[in-house]
Protein backbone atom coordinates (compact mmCIF):
# COMPACT_ATOMS: atom_id res chain seq x y z
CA UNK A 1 -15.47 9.35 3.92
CA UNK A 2 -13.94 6.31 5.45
CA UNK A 3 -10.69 5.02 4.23
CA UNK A 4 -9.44 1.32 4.86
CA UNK A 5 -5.41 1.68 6.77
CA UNK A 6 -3.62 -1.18 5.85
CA UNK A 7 -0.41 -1.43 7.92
CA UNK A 8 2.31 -3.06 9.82
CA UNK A 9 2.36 -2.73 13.46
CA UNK A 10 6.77 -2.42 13.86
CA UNK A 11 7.01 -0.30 10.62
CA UNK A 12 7.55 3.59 12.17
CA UNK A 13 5.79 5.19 9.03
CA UNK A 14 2.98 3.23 9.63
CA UNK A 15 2.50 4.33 13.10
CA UNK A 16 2.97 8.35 11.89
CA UNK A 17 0.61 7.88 9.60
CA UNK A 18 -1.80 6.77 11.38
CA UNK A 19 -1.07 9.67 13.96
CA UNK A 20 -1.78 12.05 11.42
CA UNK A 21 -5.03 10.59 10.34
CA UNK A 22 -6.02 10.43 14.24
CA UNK A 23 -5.26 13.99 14.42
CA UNK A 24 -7.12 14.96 11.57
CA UNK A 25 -9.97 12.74 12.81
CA UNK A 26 -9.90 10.93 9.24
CA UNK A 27 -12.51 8.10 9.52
CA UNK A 28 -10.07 4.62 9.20
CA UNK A 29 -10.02 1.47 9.66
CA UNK A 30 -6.68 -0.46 10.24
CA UNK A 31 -6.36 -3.67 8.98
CA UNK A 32 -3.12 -6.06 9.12
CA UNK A 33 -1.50 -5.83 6.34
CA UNK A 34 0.93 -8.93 6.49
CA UNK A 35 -2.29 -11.27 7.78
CA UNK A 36 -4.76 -9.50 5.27
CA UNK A 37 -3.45 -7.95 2.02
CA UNK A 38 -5.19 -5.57 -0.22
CA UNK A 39 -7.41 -7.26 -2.76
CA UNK A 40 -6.80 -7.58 -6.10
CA UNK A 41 -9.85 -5.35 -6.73
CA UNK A 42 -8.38 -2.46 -4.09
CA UNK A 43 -4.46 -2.82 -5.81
CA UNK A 44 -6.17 -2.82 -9.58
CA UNK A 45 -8.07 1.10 -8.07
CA UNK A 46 -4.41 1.65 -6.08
CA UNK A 47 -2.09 0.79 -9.67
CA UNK A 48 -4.84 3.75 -11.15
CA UNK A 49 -3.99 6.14 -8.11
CA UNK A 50 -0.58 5.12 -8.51
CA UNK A 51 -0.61 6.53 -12.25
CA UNK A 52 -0.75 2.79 -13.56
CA UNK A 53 3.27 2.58 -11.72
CA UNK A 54 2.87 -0.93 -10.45
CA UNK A 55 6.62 -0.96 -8.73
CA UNK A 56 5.12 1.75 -6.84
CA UNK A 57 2.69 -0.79 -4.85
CA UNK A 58 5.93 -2.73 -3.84
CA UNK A 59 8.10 -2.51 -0.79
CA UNK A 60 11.19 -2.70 -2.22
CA UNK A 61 13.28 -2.47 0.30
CA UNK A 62 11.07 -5.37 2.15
CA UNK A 63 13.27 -9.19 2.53
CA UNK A 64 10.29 -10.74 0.77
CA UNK A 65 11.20 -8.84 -2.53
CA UNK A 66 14.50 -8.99 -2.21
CA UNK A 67 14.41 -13.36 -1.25
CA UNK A 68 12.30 -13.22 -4.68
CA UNK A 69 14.65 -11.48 -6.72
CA UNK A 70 11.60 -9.20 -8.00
CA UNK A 71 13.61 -6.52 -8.80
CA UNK A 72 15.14 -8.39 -11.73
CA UNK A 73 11.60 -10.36 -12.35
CA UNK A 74 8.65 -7.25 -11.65
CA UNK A 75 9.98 -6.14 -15.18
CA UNK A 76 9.33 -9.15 -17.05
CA UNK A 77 5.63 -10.41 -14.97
CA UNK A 78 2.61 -9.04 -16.48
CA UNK A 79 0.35 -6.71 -14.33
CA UNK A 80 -2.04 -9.65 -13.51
CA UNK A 81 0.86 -11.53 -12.41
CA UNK A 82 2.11 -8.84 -10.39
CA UNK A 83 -1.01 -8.36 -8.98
CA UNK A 84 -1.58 -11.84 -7.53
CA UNK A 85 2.19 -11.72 -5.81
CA UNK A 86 0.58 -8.28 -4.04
CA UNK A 87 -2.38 -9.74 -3.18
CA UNK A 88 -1.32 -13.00 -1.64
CA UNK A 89 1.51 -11.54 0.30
CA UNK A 90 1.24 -8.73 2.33
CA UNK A 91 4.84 -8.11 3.02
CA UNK A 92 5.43 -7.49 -0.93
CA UNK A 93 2.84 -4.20 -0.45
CA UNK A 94 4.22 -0.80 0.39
CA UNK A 95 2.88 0.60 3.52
CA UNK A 96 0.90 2.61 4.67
CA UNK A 97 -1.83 1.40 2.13
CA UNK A 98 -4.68 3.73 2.58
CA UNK A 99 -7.38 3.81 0.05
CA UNK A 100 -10.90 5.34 0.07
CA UNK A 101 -13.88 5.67 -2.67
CA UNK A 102 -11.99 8.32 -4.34
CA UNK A 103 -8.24 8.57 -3.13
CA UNK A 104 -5.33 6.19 -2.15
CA UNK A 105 -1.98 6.09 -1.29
CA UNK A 106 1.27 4.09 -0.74
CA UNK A 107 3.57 5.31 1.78
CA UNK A 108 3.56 8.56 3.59
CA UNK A 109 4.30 11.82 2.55
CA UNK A 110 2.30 13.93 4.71
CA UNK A 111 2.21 17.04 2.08
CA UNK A 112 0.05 14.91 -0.52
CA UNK A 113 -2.14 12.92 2.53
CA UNK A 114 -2.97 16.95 3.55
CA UNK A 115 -3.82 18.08 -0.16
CA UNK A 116 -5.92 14.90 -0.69
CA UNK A 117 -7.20 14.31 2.83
């Protein structure tokens, strides 16, 4: 199974992820996340992963969402809304973004990448 990587090349998780899936010879493809977001079709299967969470497919800690104020606007956007923001700026995402056919992820936590990997 091949999984598309979406990440930043300065963030430090990024890079260990991608370590780990290079040492578990995981198929991947790395894409840039800031030049080329996640669709709306890939965050819509990623909200699903994400048990339907949608702050969990934001970096909150990211200048972006805090220039934006979305911590005191995510609440009040509908998920469509939401949605759009994500998918037309990739520094709103949380990274790593890694998402297959039938498993994806924000972040890294290598005990669920090796349960689900």
């Amino acid at each position: 199974m091949s999984y598309k990587f979406y990440e930043y090349k300065n963030c430090s998780t990024c890079r260990k992820a991608q370590k780990y899936l290079e040492k578990k010879n995981i198929d991947f493809k790395p894409i840039a996340i800031r030049e080329t977001p996640p669709t709306k079709a890939e965050l819509k299967k990623m909200l699903k992963y994400m048990d339907g969470d949608i702050k969990k497919l934001f970096n909150t800690s990211g200048q972006d969402y805090r220039a934006m104020s979305l911590k005191d606007k995510l609440p009040k956007l509908t998920e469509a809304q939401a949605l759009e923001l994500l998918s037309q700026n990739g520094n709103l995402v949380k990274r790593p973004f890694l998402i297959g056919s039938h498993w994806g992820t924000v972040g890294f936590k290598e005990d669920a990448w090796k349960k689900n990997l």
